[in-house]
N, C-alpha and C. Protein backbone atom coordinates (compact mmCIF):
# COMPACT_ATOMS: atom_id res chain seq x y z
N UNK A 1 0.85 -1.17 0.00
CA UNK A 1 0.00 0.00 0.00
C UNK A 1 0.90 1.24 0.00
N UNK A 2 0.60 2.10 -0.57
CA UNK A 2 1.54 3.08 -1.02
C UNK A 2 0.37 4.49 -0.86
N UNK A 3 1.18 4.53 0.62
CA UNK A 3 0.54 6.29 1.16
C UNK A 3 1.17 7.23 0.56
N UNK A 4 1.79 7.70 -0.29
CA UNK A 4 2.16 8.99 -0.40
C UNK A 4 2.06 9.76 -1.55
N UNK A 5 1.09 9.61 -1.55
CA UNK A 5 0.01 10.37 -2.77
C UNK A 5 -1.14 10.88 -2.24
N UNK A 6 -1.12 12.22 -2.47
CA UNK A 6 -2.92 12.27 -1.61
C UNK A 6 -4.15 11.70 -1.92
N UNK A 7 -4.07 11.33 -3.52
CA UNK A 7 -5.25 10.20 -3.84
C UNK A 7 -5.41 9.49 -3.58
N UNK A 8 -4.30 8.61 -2.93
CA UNK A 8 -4.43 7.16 -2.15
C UNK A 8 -4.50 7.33 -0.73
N UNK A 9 -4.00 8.36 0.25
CA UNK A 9 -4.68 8.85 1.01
C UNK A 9 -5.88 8.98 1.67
N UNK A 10 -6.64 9.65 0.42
CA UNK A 10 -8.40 10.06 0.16
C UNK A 10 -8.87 8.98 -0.05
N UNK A 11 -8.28 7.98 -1.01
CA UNK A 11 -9.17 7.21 -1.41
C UNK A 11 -9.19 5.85 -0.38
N UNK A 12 -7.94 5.64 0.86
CA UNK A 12 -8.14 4.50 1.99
C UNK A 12 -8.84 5.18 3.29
N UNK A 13 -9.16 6.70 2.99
CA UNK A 13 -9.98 7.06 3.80
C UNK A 13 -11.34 6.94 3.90
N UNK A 14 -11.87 6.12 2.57
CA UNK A 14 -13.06 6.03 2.30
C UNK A 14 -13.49 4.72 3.04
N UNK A 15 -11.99 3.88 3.57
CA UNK A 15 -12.05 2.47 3.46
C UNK A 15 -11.81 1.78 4.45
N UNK A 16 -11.39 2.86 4.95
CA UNK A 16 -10.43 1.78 6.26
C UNK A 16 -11.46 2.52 7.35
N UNK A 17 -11.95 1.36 8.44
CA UNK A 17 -12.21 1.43 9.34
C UNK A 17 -12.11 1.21 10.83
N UNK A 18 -11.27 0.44 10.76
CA UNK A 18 -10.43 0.22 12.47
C UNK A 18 -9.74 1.07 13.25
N UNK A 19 -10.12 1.39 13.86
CA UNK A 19 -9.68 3.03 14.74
C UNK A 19 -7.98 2.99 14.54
N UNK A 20 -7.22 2.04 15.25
CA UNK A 20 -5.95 2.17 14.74
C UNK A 20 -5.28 2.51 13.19
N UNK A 21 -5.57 1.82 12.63
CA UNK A 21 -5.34 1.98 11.12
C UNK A 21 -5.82 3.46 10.60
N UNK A 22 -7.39 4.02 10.97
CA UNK A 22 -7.63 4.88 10.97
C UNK A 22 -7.06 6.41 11.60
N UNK A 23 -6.51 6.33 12.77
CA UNK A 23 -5.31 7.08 13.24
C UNK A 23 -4.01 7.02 12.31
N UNK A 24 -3.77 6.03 11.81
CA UNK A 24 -2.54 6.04 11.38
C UNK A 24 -2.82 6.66 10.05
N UNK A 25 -3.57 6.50 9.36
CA UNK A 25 -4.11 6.99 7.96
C UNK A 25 -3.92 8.77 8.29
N UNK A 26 -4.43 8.97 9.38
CA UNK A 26 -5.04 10.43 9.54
C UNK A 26 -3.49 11.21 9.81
N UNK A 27 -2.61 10.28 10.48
CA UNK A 27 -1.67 11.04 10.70
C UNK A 27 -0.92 11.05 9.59
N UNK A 28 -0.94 10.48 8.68
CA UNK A 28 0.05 10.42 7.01
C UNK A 28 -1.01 11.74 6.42
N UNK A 29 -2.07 11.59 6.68
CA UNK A 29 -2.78 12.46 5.62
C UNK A 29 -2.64 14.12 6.19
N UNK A 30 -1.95 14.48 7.61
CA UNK A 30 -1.65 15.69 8.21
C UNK A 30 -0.34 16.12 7.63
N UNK A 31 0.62 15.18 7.64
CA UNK A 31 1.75 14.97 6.75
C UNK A 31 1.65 15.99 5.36
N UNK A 32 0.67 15.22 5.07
CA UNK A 32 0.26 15.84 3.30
C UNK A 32 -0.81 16.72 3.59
N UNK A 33 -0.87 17.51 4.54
CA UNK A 33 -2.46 18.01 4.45
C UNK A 33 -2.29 19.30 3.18
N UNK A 34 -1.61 20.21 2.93
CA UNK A 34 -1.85 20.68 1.56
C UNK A 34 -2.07 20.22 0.36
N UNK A 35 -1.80 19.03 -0.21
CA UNK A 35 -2.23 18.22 -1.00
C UNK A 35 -3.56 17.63 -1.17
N UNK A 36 -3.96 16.75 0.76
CA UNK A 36 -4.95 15.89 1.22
C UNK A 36 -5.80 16.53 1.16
N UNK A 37 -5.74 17.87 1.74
CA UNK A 37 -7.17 18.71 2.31
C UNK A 37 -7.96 19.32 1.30
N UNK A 38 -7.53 19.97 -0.03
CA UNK A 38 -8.15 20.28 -1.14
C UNK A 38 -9.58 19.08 -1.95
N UNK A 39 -8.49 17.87 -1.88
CA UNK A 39 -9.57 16.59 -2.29
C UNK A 39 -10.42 16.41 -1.52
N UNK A 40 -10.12 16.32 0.13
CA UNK A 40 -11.05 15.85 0.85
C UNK A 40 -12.28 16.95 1.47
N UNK A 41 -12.00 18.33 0.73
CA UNK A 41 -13.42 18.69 1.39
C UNK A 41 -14.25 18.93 -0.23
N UNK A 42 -13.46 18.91 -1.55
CA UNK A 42 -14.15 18.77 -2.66
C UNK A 42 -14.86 17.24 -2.49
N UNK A 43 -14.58 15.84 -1.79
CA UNK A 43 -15.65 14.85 -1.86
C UNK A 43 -16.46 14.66 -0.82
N UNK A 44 -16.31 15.89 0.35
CA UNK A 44 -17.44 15.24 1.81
C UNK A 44 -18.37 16.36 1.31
N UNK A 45 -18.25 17.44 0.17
CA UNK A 45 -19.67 17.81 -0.39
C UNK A 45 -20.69 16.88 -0.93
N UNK A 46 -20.39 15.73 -1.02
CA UNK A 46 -21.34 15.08 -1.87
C UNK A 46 -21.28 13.30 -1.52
N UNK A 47 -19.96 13.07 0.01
CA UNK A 47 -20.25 11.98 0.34
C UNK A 47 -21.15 11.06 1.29
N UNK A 48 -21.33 9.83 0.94
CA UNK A 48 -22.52 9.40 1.99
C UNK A 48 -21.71 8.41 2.68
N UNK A 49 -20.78 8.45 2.37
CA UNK A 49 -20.06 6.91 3.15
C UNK A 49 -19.54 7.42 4.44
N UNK A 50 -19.86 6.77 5.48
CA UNK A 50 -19.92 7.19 7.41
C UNK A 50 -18.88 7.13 7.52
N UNK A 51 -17.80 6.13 7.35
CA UNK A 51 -16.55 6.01 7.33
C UNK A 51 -15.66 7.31 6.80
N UNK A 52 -15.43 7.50 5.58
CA UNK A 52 -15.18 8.66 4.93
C UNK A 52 -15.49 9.67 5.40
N UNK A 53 -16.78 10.39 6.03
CA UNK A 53 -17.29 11.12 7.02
C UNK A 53 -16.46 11.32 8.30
N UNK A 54 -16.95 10.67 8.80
CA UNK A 54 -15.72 10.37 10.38
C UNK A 54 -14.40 10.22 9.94
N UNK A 55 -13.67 10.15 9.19
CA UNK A 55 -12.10 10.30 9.13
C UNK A 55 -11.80 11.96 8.34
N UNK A 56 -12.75 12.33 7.77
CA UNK A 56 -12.62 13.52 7.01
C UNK A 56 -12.87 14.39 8.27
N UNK A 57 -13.71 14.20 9.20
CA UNK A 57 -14.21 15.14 10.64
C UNK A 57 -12.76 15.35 11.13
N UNK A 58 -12.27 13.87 11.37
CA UNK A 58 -10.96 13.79 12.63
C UNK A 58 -9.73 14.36 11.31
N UNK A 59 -9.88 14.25 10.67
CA UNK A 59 -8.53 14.67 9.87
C UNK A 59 -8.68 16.87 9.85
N UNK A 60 -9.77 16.92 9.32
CA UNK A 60 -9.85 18.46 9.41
C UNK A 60 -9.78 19.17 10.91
N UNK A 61 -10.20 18.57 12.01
CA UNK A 61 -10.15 18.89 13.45
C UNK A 61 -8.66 19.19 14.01
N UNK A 62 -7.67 18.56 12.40
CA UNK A 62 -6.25 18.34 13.54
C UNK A 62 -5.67 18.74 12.31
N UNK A 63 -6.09 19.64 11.26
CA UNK A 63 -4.82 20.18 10.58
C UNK A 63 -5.16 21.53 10.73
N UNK A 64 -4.28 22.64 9.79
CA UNK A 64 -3.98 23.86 9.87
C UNK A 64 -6.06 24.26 9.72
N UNK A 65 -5.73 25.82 10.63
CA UNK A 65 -7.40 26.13 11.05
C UNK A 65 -7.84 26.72 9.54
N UNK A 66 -6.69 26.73 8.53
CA UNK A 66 -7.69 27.74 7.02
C UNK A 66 -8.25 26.69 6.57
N UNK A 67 -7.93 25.29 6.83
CA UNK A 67 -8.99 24.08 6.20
C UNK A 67 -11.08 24.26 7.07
N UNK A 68 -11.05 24.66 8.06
CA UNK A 68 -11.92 24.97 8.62
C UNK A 68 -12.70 25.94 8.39
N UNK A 69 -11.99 27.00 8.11
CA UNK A 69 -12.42 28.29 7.59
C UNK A 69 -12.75 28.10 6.23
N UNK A 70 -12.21 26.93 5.55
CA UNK A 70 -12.81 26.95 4.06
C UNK A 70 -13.74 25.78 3.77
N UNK A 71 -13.80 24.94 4.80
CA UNK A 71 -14.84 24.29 5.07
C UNK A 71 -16.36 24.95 5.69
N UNK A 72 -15.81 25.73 6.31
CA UNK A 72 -17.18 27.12 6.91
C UNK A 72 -17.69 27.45 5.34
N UNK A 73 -16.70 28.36 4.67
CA UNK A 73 -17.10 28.85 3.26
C UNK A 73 -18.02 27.77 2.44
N UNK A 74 -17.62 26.47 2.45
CA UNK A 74 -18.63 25.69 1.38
C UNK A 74 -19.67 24.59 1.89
N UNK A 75 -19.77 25.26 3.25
CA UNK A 75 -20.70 24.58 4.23
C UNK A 75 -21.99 24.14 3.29
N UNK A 76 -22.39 25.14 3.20
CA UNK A 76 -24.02 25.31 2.37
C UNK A 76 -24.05 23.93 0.91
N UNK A 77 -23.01 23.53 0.80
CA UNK A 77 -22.69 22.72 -0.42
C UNK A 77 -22.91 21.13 -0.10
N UNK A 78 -22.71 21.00 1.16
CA UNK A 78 -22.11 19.59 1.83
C UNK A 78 -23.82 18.96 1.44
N UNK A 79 -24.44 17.65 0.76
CA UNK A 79 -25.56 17.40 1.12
C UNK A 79 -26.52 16.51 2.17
N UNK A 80 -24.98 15.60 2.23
CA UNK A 80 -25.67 14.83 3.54
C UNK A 80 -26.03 15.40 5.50
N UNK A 81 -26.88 14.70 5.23
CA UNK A 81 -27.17 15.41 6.95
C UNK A 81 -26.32 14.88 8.01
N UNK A 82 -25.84 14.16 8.19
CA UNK A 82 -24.79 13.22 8.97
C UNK A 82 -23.47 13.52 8.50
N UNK A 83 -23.08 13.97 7.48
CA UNK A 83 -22.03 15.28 6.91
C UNK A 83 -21.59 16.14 7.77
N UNK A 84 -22.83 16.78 7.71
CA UNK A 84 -23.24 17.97 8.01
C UNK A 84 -22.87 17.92 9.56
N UNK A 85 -23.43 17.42 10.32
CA UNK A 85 -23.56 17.00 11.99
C UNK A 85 -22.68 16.76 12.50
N UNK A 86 -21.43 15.75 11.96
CA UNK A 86 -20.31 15.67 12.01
C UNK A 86 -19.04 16.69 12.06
N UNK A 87 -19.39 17.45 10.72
CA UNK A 87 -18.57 18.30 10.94
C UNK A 87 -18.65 19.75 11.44
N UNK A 88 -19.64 19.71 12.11
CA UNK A 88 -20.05 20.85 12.82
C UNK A 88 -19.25 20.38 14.50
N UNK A 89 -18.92 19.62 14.40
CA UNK A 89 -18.61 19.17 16.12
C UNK A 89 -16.49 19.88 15.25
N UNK A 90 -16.25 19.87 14.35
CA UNK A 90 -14.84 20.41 14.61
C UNK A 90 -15.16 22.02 14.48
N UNK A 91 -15.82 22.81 14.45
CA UNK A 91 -16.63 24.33 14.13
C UNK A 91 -16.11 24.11 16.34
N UNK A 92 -16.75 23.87 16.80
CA UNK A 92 -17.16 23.52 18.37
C UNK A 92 -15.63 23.35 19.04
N UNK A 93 -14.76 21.78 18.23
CA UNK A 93 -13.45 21.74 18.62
C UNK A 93 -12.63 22.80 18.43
N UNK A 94 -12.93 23.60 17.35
CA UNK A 94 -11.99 24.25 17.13
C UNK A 94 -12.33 25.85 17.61
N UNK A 95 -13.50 26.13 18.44
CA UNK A 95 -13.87 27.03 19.04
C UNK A 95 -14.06 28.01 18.49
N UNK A 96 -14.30 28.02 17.01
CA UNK A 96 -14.94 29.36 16.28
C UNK A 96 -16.47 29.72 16.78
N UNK A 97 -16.50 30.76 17.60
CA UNK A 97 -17.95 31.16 17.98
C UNK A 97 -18.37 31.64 16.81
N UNK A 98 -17.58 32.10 15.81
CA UNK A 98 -18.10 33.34 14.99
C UNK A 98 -19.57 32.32 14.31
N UNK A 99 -19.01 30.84 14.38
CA UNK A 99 -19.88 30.06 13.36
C UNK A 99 -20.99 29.80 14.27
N UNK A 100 -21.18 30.37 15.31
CA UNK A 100 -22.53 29.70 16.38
C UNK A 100 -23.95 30.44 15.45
N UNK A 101 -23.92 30.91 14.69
CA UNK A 101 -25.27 31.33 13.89
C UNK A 101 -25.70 29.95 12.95
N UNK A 102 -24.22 29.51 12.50
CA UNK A 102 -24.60 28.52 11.55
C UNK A 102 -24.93 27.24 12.12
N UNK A 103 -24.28 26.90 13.23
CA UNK A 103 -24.78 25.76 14.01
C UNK A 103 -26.15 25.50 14.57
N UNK A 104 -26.59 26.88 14.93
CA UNK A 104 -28.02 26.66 15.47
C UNK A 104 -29.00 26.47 14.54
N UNK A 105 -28.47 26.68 13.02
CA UNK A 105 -29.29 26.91 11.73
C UNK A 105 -29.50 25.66 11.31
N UNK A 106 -27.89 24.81 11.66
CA UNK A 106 -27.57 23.47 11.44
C UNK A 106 -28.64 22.16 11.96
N UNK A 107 -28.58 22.70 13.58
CA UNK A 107 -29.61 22.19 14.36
C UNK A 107 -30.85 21.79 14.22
N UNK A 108 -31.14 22.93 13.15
CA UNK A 108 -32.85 23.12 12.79
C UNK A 108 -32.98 22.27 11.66
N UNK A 109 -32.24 22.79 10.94
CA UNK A 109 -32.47 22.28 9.68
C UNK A 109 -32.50 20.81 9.51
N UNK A 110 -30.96 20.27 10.52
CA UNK A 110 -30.97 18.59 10.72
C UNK A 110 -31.54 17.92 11.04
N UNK A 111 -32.81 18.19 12.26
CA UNK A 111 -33.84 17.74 12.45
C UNK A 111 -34.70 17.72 11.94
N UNK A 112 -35.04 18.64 11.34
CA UNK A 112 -36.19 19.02 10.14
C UNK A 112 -36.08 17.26 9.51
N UNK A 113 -35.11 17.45 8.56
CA UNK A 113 -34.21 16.84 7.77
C UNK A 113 -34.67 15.09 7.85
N UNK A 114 -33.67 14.70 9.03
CA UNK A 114 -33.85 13.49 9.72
C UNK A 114 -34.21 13.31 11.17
N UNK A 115 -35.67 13.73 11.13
CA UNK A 115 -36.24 13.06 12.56
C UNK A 115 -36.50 12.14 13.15
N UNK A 116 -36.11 11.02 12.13
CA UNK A 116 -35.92 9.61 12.76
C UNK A 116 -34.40 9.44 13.42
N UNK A 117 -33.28 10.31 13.30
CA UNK A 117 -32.22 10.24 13.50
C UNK A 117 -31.62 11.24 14.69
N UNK A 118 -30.89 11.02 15.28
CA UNK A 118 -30.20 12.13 16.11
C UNK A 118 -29.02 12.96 15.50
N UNK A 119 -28.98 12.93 14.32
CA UNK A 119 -27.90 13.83 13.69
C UNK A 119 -28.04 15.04 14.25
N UNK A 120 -28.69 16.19 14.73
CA UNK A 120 -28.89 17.35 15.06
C UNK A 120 -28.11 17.34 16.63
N UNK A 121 -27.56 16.29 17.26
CA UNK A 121 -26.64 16.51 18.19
C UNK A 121 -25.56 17.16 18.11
N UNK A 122 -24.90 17.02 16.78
CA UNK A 122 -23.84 17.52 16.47
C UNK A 122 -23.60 19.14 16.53
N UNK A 123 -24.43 19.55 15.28
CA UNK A 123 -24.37 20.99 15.92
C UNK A 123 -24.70 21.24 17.76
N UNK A 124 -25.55 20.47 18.07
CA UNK A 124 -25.87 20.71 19.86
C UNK A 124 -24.26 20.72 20.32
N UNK A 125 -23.39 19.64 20.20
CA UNK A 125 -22.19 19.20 20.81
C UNK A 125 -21.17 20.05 20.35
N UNK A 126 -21.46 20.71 19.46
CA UNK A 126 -20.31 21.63 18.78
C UNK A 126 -20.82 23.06 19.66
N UNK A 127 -21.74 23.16 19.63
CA UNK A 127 -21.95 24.26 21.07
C UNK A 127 -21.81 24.64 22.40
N UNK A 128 -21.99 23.27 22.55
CA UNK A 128 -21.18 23.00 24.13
C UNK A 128 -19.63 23.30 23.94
N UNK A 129 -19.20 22.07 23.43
CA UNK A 129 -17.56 22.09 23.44
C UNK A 129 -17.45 23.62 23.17
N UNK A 130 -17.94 24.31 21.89
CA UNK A 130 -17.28 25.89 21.90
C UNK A 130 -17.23 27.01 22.66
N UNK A 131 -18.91 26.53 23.69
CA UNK A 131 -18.50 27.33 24.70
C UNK A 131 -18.62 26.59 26.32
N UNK A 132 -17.37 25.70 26.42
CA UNK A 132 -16.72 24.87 27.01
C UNK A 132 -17.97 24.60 28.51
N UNK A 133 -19.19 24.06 27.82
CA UNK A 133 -20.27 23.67 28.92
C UNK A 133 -20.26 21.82 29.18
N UNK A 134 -18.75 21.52 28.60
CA UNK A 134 -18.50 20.04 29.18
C UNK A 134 -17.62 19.61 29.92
């Protein structure tokens, strides 16, 4: 297996699921995050795979903060709701209040959305953590 390409990167992030392996992926892909980070928020606009989701959350939570800030910018783009929920909890980690308008918007909308689901925690949990009520 040959990590050092950001396409192969992106593309065992879609895949690998064992928390170890998955750490280890995340830390090669911080390595490359100018390369990694361009691909990976052009495919969590439009991905449904949970896996891919959750490693794209933990990978953007722990690289440089302009991946965040340009993940804020194409928020409105992302279509899944569990996307969405997810990555509103690194908005929270990473303590941008400025985004607490969009989270509560997040909130609404996610429930709206999927009320059979608890996805709308996320924005909840990204509010706490940002304004440190845990």
């Amino acid at each position: 297996m040959n990590l050092n390409k950001a396409e192969d990167l992106v593309s065992y992030m879609r895949k690998i699921k064992d928390p170890f392996n998955s750490s280890c992926l995340i830390q090669k892909a911080i390595e490359y995050q100018d390369d990694v980070m361009p691909l990976v928020l052009k495919r969590i606009r439009t991905s449904g795979r949970d896996v891919f989701i959750e490693n794209a959350a933990i990978l953007i939570a722990n690289v440089d903060i302009k991946y965040t800030e340009q993940l804020y910018e194409m928020f409105s783009d992302i279509r899944n709701p569990y996307a969405r929920s997810e990555l509103c909890i690194v908005f929270g980690l990473k303590k941008k209040t400025e985004y607490s308008q969009l989270l509560m918007e997040q909130f609404k909308r996610i429930k709206e959305e999927r009320p059979d689901k608890e996805y709308e925690q996320g924005p909840l949990l990204a509010l706490y953590l940002m304004y440190d009520k845990l």
